[in-house]
C-alpha atoms as a PDB file:
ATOM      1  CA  UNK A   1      21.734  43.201 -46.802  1.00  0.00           C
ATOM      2  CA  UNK A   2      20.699  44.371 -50.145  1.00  0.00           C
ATOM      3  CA  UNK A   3      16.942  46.168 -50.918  1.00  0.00           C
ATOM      4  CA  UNK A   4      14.532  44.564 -53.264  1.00  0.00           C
ATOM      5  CA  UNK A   5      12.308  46.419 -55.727  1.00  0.00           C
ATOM      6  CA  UNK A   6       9.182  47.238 -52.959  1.00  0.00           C
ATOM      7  CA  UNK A   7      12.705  48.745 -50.182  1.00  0.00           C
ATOM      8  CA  UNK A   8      12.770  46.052 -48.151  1.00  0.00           C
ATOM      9  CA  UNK A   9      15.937  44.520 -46.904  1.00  0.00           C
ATOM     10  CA  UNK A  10      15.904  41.092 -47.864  1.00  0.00           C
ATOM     11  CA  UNK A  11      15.289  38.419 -45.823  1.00  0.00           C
ATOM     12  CA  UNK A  12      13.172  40.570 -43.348  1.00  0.00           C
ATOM     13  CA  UNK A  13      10.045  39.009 -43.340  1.00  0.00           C
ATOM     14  CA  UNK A  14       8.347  41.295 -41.118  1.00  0.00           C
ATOM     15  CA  UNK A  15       8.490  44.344 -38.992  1.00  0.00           C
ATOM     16  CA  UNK A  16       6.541  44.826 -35.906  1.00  0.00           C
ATOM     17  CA  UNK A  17       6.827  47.810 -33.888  1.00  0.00           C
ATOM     18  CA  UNK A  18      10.248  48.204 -34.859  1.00  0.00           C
ATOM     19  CA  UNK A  19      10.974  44.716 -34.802  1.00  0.00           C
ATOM     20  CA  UNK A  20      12.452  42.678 -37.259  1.00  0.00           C
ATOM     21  CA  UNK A  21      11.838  39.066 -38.284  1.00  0.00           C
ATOM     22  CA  UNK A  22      14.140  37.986 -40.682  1.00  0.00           C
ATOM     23  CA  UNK A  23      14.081  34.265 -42.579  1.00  0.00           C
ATOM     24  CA  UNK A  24      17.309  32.464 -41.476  1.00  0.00           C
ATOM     25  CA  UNK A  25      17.344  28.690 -41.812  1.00  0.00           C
ATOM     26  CA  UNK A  26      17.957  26.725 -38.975  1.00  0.00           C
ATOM     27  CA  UNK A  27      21.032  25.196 -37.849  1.00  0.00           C
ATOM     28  CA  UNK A  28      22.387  22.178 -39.611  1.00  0.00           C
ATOM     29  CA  UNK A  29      23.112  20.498 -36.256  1.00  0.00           C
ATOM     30  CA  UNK A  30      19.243  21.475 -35.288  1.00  0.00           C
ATOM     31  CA  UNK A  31      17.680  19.536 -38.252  1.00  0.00           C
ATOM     32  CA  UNK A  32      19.872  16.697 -37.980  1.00  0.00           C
ATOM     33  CA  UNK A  33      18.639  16.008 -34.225  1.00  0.00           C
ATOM     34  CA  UNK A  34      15.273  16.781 -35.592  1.00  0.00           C
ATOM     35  CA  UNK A  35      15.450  14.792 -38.687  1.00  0.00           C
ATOM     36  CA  UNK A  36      17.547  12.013 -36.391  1.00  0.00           C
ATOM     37  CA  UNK A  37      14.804  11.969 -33.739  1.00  0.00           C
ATOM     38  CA  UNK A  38      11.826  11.162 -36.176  1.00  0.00           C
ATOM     39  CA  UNK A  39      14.178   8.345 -37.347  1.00  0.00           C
ATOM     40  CA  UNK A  40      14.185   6.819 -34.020  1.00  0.00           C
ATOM     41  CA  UNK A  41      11.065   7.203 -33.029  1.00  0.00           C
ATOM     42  CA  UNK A  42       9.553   5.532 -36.348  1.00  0.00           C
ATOM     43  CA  UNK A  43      12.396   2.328 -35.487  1.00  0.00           C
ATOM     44  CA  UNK A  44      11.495   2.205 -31.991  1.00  0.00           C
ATOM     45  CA  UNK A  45       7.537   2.087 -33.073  1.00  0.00           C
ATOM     46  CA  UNK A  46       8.268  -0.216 -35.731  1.00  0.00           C
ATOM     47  CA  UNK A  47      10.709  -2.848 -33.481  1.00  0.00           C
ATOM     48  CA  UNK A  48       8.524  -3.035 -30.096  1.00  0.00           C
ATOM     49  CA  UNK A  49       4.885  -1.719 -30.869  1.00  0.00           C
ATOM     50  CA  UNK A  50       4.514  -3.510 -34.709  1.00  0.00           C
ATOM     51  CA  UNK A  51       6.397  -5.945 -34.980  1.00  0.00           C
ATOM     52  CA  UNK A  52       6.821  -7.013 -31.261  1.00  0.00           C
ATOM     53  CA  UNK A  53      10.280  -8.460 -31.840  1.00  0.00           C
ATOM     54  CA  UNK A  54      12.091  -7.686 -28.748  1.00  0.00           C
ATOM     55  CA  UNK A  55      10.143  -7.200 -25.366  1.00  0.00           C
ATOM     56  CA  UNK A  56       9.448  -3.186 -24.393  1.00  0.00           C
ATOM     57  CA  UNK A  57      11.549  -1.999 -21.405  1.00  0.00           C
ATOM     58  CA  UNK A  58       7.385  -2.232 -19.696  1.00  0.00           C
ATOM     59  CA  UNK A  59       8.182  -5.783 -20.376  1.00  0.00           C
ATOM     60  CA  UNK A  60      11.725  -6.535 -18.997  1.00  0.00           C
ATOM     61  CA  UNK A  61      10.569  -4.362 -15.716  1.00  0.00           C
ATOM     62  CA  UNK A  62       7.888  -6.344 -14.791  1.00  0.00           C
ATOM     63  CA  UNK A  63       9.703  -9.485 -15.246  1.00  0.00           C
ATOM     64  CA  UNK A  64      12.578  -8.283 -13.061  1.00  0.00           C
ATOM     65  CA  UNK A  65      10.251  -7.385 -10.590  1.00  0.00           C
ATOM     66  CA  UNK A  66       8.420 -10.709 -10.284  1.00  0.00           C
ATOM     67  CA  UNK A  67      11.535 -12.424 -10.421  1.00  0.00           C
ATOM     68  CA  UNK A  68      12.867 -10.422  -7.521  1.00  0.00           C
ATOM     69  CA  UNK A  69       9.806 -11.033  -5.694  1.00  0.00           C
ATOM     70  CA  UNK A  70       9.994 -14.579  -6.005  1.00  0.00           C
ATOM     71  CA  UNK A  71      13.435 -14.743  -4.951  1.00  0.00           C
ATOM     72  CA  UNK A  72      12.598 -12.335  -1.893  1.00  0.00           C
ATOM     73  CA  UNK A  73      10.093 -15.014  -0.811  1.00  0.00           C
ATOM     74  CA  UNK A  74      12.178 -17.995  -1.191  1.00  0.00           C
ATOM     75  CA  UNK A  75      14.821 -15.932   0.767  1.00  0.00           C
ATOM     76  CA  UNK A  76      12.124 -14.897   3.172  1.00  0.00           C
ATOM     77  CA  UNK A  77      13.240 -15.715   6.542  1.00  0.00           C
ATOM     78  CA  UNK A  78       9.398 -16.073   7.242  1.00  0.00           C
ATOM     79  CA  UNK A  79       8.403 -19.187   4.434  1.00  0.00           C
ATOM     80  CA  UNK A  80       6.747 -22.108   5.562  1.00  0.00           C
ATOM     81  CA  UNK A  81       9.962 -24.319   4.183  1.00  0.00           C
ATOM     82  CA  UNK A  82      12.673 -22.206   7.055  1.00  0.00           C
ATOM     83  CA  UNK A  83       9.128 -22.019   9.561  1.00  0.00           C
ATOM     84  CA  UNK A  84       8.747 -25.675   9.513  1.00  0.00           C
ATOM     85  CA  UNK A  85      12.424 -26.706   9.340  1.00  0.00           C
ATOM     86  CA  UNK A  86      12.662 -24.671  12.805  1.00  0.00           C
ATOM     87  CA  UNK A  87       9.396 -26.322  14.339  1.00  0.00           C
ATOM     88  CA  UNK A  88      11.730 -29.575  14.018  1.00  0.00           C
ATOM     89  CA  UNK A  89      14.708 -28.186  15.472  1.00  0.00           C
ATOM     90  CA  UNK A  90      15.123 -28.339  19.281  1.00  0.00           C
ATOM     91  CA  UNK A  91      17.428 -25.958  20.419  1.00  0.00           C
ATOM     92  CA  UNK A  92      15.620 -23.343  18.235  1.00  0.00           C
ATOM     93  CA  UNK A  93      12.328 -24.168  19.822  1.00  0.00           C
ATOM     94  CA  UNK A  94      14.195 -23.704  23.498  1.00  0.00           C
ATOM     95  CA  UNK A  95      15.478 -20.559  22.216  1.00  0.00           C
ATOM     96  CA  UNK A  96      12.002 -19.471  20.855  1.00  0.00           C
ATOM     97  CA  UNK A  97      10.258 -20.608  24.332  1.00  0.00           C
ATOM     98  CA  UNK A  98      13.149 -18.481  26.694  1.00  0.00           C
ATOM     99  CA  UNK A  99      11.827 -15.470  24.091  1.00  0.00           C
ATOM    100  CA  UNK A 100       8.095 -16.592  24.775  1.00  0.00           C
ATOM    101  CA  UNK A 101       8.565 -16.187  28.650  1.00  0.00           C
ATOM    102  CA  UNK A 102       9.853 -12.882  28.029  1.00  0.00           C
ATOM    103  CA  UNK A 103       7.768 -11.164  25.764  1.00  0.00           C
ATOM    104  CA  UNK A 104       4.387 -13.052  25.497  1.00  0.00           C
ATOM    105  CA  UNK A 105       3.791 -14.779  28.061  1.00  0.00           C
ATOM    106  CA  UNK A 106       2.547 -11.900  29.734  1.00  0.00           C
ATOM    107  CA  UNK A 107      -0.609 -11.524  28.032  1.00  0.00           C
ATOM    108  CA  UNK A 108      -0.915 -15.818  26.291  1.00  0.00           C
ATOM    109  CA  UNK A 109      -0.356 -16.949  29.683  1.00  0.00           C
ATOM    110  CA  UNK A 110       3.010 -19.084  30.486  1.00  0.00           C
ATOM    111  CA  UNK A 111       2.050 -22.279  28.464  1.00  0.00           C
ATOM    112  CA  UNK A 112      -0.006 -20.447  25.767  1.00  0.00           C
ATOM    113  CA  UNK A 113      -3.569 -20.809  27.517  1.00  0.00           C
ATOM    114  CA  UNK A 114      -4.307 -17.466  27.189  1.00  0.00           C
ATOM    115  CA  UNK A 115      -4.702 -14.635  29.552  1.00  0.00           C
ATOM    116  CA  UNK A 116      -5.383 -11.146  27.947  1.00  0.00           C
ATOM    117  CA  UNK A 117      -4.579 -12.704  24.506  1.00  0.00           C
ATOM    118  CA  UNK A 118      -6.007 -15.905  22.750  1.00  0.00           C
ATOM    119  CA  UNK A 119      -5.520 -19.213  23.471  1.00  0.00           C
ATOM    120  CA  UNK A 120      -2.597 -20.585  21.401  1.00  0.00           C
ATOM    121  CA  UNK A 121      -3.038 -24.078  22.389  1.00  0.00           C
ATOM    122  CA  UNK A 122      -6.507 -24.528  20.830  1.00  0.00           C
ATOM    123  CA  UNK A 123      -7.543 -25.141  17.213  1.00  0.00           C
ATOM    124  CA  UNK A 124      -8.840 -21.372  16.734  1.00  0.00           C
ATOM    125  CA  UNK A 125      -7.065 -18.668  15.449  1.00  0.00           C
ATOM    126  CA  UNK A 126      -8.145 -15.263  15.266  1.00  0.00           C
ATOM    127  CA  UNK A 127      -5.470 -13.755  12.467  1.00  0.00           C
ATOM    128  CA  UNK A 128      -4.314 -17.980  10.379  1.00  0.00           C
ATOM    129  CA  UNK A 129      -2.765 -20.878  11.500  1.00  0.00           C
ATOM    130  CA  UNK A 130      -0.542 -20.829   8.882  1.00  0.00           C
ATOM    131  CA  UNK A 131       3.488 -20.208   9.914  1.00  0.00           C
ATOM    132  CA  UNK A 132       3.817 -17.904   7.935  1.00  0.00           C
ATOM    133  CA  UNK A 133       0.484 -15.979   9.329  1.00  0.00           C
ATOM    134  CA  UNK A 134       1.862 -16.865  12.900  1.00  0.00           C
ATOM    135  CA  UNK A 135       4.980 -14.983  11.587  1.00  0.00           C
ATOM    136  CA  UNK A 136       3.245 -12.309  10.415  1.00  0.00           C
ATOM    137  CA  UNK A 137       1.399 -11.655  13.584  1.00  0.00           C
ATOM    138  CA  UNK A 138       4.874 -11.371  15.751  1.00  0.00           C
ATOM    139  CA  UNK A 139       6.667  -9.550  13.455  1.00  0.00           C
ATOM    140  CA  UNK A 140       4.067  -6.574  12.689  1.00  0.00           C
ATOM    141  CA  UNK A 141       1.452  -7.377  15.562  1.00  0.00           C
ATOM    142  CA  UNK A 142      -1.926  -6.261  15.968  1.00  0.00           C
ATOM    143  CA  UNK A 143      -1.759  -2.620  17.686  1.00  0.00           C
ATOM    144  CA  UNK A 144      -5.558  -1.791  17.081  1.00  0.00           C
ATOM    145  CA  UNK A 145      -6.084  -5.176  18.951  1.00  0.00           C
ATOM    146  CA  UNK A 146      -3.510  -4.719  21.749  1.00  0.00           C
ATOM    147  CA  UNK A 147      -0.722  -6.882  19.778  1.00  0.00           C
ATOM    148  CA  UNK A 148       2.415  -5.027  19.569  1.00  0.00           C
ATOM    149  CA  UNK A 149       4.505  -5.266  16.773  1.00  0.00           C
ATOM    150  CA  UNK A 150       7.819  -7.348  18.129  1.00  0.00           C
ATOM    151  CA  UNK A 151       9.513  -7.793  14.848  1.00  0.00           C
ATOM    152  CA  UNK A 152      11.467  -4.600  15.425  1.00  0.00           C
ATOM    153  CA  UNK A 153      12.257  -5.104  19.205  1.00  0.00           C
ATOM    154  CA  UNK A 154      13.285  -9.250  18.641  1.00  0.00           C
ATOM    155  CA  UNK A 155      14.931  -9.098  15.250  1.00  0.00           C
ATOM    156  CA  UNK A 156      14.131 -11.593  12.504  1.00  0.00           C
ATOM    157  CA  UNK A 157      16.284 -14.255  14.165  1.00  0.00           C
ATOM    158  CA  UNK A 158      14.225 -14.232  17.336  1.00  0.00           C
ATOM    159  CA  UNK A 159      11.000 -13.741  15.774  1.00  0.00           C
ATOM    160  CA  UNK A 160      11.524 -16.769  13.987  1.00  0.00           C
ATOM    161  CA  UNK A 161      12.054 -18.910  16.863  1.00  0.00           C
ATOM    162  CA  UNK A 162       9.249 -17.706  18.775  1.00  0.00           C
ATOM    163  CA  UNK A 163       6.716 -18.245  15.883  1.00  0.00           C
ATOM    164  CA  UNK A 164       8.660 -21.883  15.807  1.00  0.00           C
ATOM    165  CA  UNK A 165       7.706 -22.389  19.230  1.00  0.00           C
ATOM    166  CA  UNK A 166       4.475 -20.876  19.321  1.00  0.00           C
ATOM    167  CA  UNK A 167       3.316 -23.715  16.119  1.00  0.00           C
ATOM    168  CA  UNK A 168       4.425 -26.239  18.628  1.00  0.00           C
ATOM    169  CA  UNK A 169       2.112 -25.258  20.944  1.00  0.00           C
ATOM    170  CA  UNK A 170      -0.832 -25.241  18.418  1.00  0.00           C
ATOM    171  CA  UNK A 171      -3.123 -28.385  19.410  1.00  0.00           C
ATOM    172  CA  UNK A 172      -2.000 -29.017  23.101  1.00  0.00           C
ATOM    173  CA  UNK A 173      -5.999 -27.929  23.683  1.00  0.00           C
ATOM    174  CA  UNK A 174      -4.901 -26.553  27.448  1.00  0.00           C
ATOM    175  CA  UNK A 175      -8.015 -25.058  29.159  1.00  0.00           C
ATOM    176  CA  UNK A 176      -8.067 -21.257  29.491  1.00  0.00           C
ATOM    177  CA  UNK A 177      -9.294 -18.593  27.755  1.00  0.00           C
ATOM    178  CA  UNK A 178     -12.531 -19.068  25.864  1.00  0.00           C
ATOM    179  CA  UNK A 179     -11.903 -20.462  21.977  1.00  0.00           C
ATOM    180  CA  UNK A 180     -11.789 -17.038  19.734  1.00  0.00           C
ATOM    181  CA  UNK A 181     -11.310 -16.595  15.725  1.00  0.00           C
ATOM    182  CA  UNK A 182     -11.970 -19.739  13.042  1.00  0.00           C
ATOM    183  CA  UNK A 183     -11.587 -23.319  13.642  1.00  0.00           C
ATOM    184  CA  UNK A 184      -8.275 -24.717  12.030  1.00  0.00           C
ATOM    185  CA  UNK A 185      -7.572 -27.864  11.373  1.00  0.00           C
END
């Protein structure tokens, strides 16, 4: 490095307790990612915040996910559409009653009058009359309430069949244990 007129080295800038800061100009490669990014970033503001003409990626994830959703329910093993078609089916209803007798009628009684649990003959339900509520109940149970949660022990299979053949007990109005929950109709 050559000295200028005041004897400083050129291109030191400054000195600072014996250290020097000297003026070199940054990489090529450097600016061109720098230069390249501000590129981009105006584009991507100017194609999805501006101008709006293609969805942002906020967009396309929230439509995947409520298209998976919907296809999770339709695929649901516990929709009213599979709940009812087994309600009609009579070997899964004998199936779901020889699973009934093992597991609940301990505490709904043998016919679904009700011992330690509600009635499930009567027109009040404590939790929805709904299959897919009835479902619901099996599967995760009611553990503050004394419900366990049979899902995991039966399997989906099984669960299903015993929430079949607990909705064909609903309105057989056999006397037992007082009515609890909200009328259903």
């Amino acid at each position: 490095m050559s000295t200028n007129d005041t004897g400083k080295k050129d291109g030191i800038v400054h000195v600072y307790d014996d250290i020097q800061e000297e003026d070199n100009h940054l990489p090529n490669w450097w600016l061109a990612i720098l230069y390249g990014s501000i590129v981009f970033g105006f584009g991507y503001w100017l194609v999805y915040h501006t101008t709006k003409s293609l969805p942002t990626p906020t967009d396309e994830y929230l439509t995947d996910v409520s298209a998976l959703k919907k296809a999770r329910q339709q695929a649901s093993p516990a929709s009213e559409d599979a709940l009812a078609g087994l309600v009609k089916d009579t070997s899964a209803l004998e199936e779901g009653q020889k699973v009934y007798a093992s597991t609940c009628a301990a505490c709904h009684g043998p016919n679904g009058e009700g011992l330690v649990g509600p009635n499930l003959t009567d027109k009040f339900w404590i939790h929805g009359a709904a299959l897919a509520d009835v479902y619901k109940a099996v599967d995760q149970g009611f553990v503050d309430k004394g419900m366990p949660a049979w899902g995991p022990v039966l399997g989906a299979e099984k669960t299903r069949k015993v929430t079949a053949f607990v909705a064909s007990l609903k309105g057989k109005n056999l006397p037992g244990k007082e009515p609890q929950g909200e009328p259903v109709e």
